[in-house]
Protein backbone atom coordinates (compact mmCIF):
# COMPACT_ATOMS: atom_id res chain seq x y z
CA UNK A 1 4.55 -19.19 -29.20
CA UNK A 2 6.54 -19.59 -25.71
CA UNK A 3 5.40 -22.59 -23.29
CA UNK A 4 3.02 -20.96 -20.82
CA UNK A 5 3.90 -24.02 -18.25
CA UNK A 6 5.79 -21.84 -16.10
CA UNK A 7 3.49 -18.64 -15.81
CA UNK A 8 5.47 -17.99 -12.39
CA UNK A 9 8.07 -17.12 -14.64
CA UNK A 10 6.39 -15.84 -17.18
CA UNK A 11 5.18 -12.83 -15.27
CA UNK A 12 8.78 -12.37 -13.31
CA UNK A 13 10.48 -11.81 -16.88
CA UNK A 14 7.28 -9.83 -17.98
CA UNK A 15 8.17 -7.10 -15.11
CA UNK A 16 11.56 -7.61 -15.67
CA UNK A 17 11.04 -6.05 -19.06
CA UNK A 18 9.06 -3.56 -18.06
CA UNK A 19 11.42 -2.03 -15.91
CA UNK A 20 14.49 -2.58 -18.01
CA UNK A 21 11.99 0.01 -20.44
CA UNK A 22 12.06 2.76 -17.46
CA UNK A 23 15.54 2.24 -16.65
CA UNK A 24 17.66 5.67 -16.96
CA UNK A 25 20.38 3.89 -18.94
CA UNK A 26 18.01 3.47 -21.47
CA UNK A 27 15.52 6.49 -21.52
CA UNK A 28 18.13 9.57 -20.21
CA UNK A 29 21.24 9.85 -23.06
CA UNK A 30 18.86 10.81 -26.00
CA UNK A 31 17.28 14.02 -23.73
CA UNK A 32 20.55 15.44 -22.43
CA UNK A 33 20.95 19.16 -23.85
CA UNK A 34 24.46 20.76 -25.16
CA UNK A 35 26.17 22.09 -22.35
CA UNK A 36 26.95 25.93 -22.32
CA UNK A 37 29.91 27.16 -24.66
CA UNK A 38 31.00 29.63 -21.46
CA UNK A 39 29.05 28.44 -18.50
CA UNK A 40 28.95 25.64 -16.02
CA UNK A 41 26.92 22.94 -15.51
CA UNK A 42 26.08 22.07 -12.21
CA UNK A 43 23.83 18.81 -11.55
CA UNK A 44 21.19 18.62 -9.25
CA UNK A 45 18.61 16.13 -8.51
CA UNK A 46 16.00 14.32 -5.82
CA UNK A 47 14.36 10.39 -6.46
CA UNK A 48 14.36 6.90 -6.20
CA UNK A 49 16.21 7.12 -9.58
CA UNK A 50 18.11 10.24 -8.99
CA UNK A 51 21.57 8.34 -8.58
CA UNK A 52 21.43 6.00 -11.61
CA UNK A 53 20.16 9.41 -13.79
CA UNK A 54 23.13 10.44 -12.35
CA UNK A 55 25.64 7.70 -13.46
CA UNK A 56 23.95 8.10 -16.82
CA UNK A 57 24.47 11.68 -17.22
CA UNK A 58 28.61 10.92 -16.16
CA UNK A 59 28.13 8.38 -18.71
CA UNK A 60 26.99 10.23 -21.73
CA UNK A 61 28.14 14.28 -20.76
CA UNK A 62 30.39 16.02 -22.80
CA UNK A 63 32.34 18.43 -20.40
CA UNK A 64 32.75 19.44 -16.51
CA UNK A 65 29.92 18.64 -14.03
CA UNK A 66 29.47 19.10 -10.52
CA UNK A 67 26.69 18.18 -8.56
CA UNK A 68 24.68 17.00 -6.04
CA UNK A 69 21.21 14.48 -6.14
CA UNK A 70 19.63 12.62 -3.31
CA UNK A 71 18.48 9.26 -3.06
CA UNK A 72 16.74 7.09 -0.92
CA UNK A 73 18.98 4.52 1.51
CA UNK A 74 20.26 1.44 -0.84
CA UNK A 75 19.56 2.98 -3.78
CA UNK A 76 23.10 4.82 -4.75
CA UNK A 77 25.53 4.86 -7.99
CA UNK A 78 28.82 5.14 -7.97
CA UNK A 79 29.95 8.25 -9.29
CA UNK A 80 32.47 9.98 -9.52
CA UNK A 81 31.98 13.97 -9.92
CA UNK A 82 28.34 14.03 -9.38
CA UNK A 83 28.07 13.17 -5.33
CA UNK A 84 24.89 10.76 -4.15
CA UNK A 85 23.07 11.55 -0.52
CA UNK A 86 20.77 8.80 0.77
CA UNK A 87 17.89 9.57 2.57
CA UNK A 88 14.62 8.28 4.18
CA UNK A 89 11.95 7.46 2.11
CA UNK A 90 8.52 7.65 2.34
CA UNK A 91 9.00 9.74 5.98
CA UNK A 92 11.54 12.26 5.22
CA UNK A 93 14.54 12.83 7.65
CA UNK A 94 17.65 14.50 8.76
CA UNK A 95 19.81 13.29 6.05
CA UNK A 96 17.51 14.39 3.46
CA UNK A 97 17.12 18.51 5.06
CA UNK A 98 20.83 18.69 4.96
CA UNK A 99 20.94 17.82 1.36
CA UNK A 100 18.51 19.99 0.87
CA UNK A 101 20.26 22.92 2.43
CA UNK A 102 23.29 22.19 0.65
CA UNK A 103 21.81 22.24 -2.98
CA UNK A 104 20.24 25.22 -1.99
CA UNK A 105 23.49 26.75 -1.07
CA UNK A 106 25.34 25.39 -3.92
CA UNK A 107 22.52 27.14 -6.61
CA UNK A 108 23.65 31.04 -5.21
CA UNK A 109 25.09 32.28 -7.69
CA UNK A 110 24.79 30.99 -10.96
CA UNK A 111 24.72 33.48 -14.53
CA UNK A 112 22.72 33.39 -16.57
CA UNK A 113 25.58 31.23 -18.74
CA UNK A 114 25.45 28.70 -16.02
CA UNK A 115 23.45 25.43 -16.82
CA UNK A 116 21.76 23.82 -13.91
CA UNK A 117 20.68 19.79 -14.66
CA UNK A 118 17.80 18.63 -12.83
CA UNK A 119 16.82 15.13 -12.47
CA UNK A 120 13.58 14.22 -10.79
CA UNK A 121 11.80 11.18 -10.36
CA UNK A 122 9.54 9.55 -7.65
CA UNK A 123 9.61 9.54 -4.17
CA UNK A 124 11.83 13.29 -3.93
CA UNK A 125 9.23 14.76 -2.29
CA UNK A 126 10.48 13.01 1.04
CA UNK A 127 13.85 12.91 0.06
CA UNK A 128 14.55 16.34 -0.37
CA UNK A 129 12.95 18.19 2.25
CA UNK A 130 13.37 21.23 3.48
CA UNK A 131 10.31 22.56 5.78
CA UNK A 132 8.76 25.97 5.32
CA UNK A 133 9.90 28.38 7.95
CA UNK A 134 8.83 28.20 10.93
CA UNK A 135 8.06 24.27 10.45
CA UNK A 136 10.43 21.99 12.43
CA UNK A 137 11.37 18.66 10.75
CA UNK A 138 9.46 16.59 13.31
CA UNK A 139 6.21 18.52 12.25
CA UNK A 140 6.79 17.81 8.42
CA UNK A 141 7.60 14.09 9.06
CA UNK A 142 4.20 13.48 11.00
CA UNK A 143 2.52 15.28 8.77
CA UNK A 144 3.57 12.84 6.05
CA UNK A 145 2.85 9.75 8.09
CA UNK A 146 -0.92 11.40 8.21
CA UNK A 147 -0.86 11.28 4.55
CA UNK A 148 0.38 8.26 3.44
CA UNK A 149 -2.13 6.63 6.33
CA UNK A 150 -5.00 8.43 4.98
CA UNK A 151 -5.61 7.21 1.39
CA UNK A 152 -5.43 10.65 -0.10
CA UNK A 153 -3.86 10.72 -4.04
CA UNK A 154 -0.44 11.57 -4.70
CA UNK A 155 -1.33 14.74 -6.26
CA UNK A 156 -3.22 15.39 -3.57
CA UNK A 157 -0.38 15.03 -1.52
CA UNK A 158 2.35 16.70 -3.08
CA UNK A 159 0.00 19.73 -2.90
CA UNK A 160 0.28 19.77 0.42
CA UNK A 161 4.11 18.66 0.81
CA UNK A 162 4.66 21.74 -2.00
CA UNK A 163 3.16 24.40 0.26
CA UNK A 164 5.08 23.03 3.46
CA UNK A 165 8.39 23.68 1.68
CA UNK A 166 10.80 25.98 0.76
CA UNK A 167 12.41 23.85 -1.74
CA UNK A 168 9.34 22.45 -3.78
CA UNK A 169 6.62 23.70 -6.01
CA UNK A 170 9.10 25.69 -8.03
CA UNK A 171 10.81 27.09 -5.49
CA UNK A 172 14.24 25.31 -6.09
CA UNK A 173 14.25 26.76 -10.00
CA UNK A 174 14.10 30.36 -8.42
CA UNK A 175 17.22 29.61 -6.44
CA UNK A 176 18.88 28.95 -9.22
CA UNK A 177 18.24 31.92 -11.52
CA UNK A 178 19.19 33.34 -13.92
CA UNK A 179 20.93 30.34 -14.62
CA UNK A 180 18.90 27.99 -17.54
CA UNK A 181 17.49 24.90 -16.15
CA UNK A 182 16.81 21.89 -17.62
CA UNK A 183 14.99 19.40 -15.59
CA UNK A 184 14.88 15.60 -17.01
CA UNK A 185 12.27 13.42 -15.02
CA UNK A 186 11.05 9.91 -14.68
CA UNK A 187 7.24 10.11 -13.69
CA UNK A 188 5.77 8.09 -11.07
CA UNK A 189 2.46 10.04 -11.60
CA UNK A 190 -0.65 8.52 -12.88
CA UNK A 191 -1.67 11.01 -15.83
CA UNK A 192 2.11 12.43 -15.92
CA UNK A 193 1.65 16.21 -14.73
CA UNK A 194 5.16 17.11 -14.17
CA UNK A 195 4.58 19.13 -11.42
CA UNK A 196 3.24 16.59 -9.53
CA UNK A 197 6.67 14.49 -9.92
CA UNK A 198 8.69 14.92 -6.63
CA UNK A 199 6.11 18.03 -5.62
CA UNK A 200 7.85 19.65 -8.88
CA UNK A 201 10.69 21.32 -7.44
CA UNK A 202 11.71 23.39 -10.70
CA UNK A 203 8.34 23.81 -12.20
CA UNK A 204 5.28 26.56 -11.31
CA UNK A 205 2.80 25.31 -9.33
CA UNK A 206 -0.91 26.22 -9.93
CA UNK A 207 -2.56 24.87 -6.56
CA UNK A 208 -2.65 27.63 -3.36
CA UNK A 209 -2.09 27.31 -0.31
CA UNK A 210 -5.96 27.16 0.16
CA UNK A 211 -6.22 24.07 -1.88
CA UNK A 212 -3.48 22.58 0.72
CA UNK A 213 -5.43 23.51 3.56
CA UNK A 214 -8.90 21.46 2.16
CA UNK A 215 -7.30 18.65 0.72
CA UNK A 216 -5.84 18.48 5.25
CA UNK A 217 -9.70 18.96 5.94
CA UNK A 218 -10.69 16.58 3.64
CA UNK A 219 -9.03 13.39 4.85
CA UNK A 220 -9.66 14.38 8.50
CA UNK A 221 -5.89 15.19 9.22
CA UNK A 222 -4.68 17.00 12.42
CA UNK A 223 -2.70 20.42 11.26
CA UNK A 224 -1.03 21.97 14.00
CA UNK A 225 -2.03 25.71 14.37
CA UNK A 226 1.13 27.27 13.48
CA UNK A 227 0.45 25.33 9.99
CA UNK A 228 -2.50 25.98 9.75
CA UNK A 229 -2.45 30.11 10.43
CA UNK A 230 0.39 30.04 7.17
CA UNK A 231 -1.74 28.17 5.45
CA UNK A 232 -4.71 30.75 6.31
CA UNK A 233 -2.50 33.52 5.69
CA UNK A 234 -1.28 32.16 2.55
CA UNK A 235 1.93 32.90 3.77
CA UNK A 236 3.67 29.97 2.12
CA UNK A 237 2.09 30.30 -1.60
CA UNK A 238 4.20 29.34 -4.34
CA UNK A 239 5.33 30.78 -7.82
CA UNK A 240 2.52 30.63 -10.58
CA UNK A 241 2.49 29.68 -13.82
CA UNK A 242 3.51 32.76 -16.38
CA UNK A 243 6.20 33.64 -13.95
CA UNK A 244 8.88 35.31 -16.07
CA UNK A 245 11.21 33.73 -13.82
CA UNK A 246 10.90 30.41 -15.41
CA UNK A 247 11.11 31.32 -19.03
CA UNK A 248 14.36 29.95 -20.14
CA UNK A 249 13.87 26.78 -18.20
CA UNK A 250 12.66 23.40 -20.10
CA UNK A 251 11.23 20.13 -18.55
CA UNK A 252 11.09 16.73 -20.18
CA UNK A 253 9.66 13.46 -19.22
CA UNK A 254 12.05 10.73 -20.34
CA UNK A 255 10.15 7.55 -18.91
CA UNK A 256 6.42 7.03 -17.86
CA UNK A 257 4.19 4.25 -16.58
CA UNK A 258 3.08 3.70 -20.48
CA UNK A 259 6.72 3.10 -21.44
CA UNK A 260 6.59 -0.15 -19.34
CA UNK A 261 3.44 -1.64 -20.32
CA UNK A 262 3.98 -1.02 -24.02
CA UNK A 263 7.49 -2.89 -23.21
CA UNK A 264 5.51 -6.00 -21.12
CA UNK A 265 2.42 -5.56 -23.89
CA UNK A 266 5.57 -6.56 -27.04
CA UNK A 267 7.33 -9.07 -24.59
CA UNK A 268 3.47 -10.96 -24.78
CA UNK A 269 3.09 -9.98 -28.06
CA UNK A 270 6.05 -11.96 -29.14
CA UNK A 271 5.26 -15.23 -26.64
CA UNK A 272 1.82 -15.31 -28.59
CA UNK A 273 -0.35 -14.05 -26.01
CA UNK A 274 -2.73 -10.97 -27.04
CA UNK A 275 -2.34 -7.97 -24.38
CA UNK A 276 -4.77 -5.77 -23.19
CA UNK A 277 -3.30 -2.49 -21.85
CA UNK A 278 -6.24 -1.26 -19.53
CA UNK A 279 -4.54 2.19 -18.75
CA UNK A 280 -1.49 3.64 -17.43
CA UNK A 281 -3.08 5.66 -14.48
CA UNK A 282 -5.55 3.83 -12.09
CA UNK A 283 -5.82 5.38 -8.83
CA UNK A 284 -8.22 3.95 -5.81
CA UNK A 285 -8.82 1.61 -3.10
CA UNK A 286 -6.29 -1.55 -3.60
CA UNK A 287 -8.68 -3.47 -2.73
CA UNK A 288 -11.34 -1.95 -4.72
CA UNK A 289 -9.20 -2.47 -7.94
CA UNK A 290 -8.69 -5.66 -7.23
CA UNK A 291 -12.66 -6.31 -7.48
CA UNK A 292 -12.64 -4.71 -11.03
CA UNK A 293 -9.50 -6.78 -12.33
CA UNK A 294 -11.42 -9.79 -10.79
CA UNK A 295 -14.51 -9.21 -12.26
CA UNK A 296 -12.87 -8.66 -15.21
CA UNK A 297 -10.48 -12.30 -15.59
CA UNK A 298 -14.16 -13.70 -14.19
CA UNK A 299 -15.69 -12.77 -17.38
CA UNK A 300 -12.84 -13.92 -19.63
CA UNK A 301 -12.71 -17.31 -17.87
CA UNK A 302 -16.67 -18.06 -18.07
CA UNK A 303 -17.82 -15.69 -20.77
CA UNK A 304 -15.14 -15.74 -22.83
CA UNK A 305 -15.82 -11.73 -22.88
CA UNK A 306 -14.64 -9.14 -23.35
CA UNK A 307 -10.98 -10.76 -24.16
CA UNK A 308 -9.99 -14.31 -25.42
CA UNK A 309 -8.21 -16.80 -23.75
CA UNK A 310 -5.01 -16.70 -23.54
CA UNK A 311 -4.36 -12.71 -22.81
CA UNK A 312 -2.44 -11.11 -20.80
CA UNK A 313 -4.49 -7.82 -18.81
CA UNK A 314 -2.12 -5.13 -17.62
CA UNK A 315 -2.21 -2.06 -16.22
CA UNK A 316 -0.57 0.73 -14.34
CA UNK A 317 -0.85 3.74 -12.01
CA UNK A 318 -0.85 4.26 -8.20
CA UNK A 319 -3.83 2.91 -5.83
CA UNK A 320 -3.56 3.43 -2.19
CA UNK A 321 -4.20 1.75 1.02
CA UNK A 322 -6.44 3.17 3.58
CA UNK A 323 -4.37 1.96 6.38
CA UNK A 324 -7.42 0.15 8.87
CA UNK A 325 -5.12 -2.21 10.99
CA UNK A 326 -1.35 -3.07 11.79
CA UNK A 327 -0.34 -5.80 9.23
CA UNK A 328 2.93 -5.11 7.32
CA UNK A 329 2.60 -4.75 3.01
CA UNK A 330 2.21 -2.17 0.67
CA UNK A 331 -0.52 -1.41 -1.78
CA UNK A 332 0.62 -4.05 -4.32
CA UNK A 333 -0.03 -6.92 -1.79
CA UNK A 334 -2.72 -5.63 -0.83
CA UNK A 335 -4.17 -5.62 -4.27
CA UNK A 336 -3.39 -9.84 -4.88
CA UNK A 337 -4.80 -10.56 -1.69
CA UNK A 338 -7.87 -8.67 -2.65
CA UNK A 339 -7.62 -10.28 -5.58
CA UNK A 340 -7.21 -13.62 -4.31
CA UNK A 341 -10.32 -13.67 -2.04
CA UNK A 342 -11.96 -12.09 -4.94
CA UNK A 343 -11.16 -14.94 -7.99
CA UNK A 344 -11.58 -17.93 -5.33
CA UNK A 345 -9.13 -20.01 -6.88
CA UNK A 346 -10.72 -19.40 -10.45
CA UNK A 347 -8.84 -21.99 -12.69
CA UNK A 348 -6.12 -20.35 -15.02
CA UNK A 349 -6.01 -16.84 -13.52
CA UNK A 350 -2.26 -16.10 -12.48
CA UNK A 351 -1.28 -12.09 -11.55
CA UNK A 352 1.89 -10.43 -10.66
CA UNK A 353 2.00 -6.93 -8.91
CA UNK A 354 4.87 -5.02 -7.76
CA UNK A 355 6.24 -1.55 -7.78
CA UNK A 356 8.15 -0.91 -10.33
CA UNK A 357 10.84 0.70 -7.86
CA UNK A 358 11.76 -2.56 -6.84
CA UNK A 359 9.88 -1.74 -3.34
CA UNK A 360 6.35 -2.09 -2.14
CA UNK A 361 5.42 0.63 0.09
CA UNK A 362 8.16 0.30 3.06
CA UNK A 363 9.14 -2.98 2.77
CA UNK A 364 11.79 -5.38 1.24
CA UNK A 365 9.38 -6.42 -1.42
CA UNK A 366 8.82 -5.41 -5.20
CA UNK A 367 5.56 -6.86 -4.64
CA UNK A 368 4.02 -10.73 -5.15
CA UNK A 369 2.68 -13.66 -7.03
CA UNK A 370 -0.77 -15.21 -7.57
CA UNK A 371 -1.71 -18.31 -8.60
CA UNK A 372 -5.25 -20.31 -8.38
CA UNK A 373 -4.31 -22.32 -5.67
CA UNK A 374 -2.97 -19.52 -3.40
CA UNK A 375 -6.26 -19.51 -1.14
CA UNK A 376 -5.53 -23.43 -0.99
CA UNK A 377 -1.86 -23.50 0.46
CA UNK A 378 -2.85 -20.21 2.83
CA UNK A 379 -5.96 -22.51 4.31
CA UNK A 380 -3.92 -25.78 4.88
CA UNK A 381 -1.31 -23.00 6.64
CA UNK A 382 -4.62 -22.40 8.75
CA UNK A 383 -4.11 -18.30 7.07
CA UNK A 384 -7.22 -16.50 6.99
CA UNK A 385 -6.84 -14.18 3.84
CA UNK A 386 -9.85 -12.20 4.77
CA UNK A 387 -8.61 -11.33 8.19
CA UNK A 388 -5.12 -10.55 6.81
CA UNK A 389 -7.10 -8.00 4.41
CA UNK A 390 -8.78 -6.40 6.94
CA UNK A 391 -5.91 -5.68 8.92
CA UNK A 392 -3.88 -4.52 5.54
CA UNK A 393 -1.04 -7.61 6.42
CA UNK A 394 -1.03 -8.88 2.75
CA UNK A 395 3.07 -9.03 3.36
CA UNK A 396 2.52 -11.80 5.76
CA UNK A 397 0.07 -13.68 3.34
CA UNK A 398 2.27 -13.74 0.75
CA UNK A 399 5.26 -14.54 2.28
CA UNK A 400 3.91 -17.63 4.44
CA UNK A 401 3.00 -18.83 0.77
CA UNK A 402 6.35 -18.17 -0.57
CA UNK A 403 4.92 -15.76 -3.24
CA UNK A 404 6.73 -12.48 -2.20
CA UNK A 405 9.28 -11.15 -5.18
CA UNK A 406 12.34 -9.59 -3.59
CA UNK A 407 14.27 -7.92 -5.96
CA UNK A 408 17.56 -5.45 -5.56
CA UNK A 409 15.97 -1.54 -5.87
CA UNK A 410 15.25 -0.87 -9.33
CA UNK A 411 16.63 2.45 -9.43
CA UNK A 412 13.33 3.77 -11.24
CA UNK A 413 9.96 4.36 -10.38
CA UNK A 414 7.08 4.54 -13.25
CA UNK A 415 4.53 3.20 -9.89
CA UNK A 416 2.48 0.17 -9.90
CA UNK A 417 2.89 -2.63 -12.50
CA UNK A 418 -0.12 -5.42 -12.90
CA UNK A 419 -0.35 -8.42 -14.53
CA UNK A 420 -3.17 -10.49 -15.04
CA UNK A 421 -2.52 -13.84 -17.46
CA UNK A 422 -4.93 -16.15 -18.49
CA UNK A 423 -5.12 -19.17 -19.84
């Protein structure tokens, strides 16, 4: 039974161990395939954890490799045959099309002996962009600004990100035929569809350009018309599913969102607190996730229902953020301060949520820290939490507080990690 009179601490070491579960060290050795008796094996990859899949593969392969992967800025290995790129994350940029022209380039002309190594995980869809033809750069990048302002899902859109591209949705698996690919990925995806991860660069993509097109409809977004008449056209469709093309390819997923609460769910276990795993892939409103987490430590605390006390409530996933004013934090603050204003200091309620990348949205942040006297401190600051909500500046409450965790880049992505303890 640990000592539960540090629960700051308590919930830093509980994240802690969930990401050391993700990490590629620890999930990417068992999945690596024999290499070919007469072939090459070139390595290829795009992600917030491309780079440390990277060093692992050096690590544990048994032969020659080559390679290329691309990374986000900060978040490198060193290697030494396998060459990192950094790139912008989440708005994609110049760095990040030249890699992408490059890996295309350096697929021509594998055999079919050849062995191409892919390894995916979150946040490639920015980092390796190439734009369709006939899309410049600039066009691609606001288009992603429009999404990530507009609260759509992930899959919703890598959809459209797969049908803007000439790298994604499969595409990138065709450039390398005939040679066999085998793509390794880490998922950031709530529900795991692996060709959602990184818009699924090597794997058939069922959505149309059609799909694209009303998802841009849906959330109101401005599509310039020489998008839009492709789109129409259905000039930029990618390769289906049953595609003989992709028949001697394989995909694994070698880490997932569950992976890391099952790891924070034994690491309670053992300290004598009962976990509750609520699932691995919420999606919504921050905000409006917050209210069901609240209600939910509300009823522990004065119903003593549907959990005991002490427990630990996690769960996983990726919400969004509906971005409504100008304040600086990513959805993971923006979930504690909803969840602050929400609890209203409720006695023995303490959270922790971060992104298990080690960043929260676009800042310097994993995430933050509650406790029950948060709304306290932040009113003798003279901080308004609910005006901070409303103009989506949960960064700023946080850090006036002193609650912000800042860690190095994590060099994985499973998305959002949430901890409620309470006791």
């Amino acid at each position: 039974m640990v000592s539960l009179d540090n629960p700051r601490q308590f919930l830093i070491d509980l994240y802690s161990t969930a990401i050391a579960a993700v990490s590629a060290d620890k999930c990417l050795p068992q999945w690596l395939p024999e290499p070919p008796k007469d072939g090459r094996t070139l390595v290829i990859g795009a992600g917030k954890g491309a780079a440390a899949m990277a060093k692992a593969v050096e690590t544990h392969w048994k032969g020659e490799i080559s390679g290329l992967v691309v990374t986000r800025y900060e978040h490198g290995a060193d290697t030494r045959h396998i060459e990192v790129v950094e790139a912008a994350h989440p708005v994609p940029d110049e760095a990040g099309r030249q890699a992408a022209v490059r890996m295309m380039e350096m697929v021509k002309g594998l055999t079919e002996k050849d062995l191409v190594l892919c390894l995916i995980s979150g946040g490639g869809s920015a980092l390796l962009s190439l734009p369709a033809e006939g899309i410049a750069l600039e066009q691609k990048q606001e288009m992603n600004r429009a999404l990530l302002r507009s609260g759509a899902a992930i899959s919703e859109m890598n959809c459209v990100r797969k049908h803007l591209s000439r790298i994604k949705g499969g595409r990138l698996a065709l450039a390398c035929a005939p040679a066999r690919v085998v793509t390794l990925m880490i998922s950031d995806i709530p529900g795991d569809d692996p060709g959602i991860i990184a818009s699924g660069p090597t794997l058939p993509d069922p959505t149309t350009c059609a799909d694209a097109l009303a998802i841009l409809r849906k959330y109101e977004i401005s599509v310039p018309d020489n998008i839009r008449q492709h789109l129409e056209n259905g000039d930029w469709e990618t390769p289906k599913p049953g595609d003989a093309r992709f028949s001697r390819n394989e995909s694994h997923i070698i880490a997932r969102a569950q992976d890391a609460l099952d790891a924070a769910a034994a690491m309670a276990s053992a300290a004598g607190i009962t976990p509750y795993i609520l699932s691995d892939c919420i999606e919504g409103e921050s905000r409006d996730i917050a209210l069901m987490h609240a209600a939910m430590a509300r009823q522990v605390v004065t119903r003593g229902q549907p959990f005991a006390r002490p427990c630990l409530i996690i769960s996983g996933g990726e919400t969004t953020v509906t971005v409504r004013g100008n304040g600086r934090g990513g959805r993971n603050t923006e979930f504690l301060l909803s969840l602050a204003i929400a609890l209203e200091g409720l006695p023995g309620v303490y959270a922790i949520a971060c992104d298990t990348d080690g960043i929260d949205g676009s800042e310097d942040n994993a995430g933050a820290l509650y406790a029950p006297d948060s709304l306290a401190r932040a009113a003798e600051k003279g901080i308004s939490a609910r005006a901070l909500l409303e103009n989506n500046d949960g960064y700023r409450f946080f850090s006036e507080l002193g609650d912000l965790l800042v860690t190095r880049p994590s060099r994985t992505n499973v998305n959002d990690f949430r901890a409620i303890l309470i006791i």
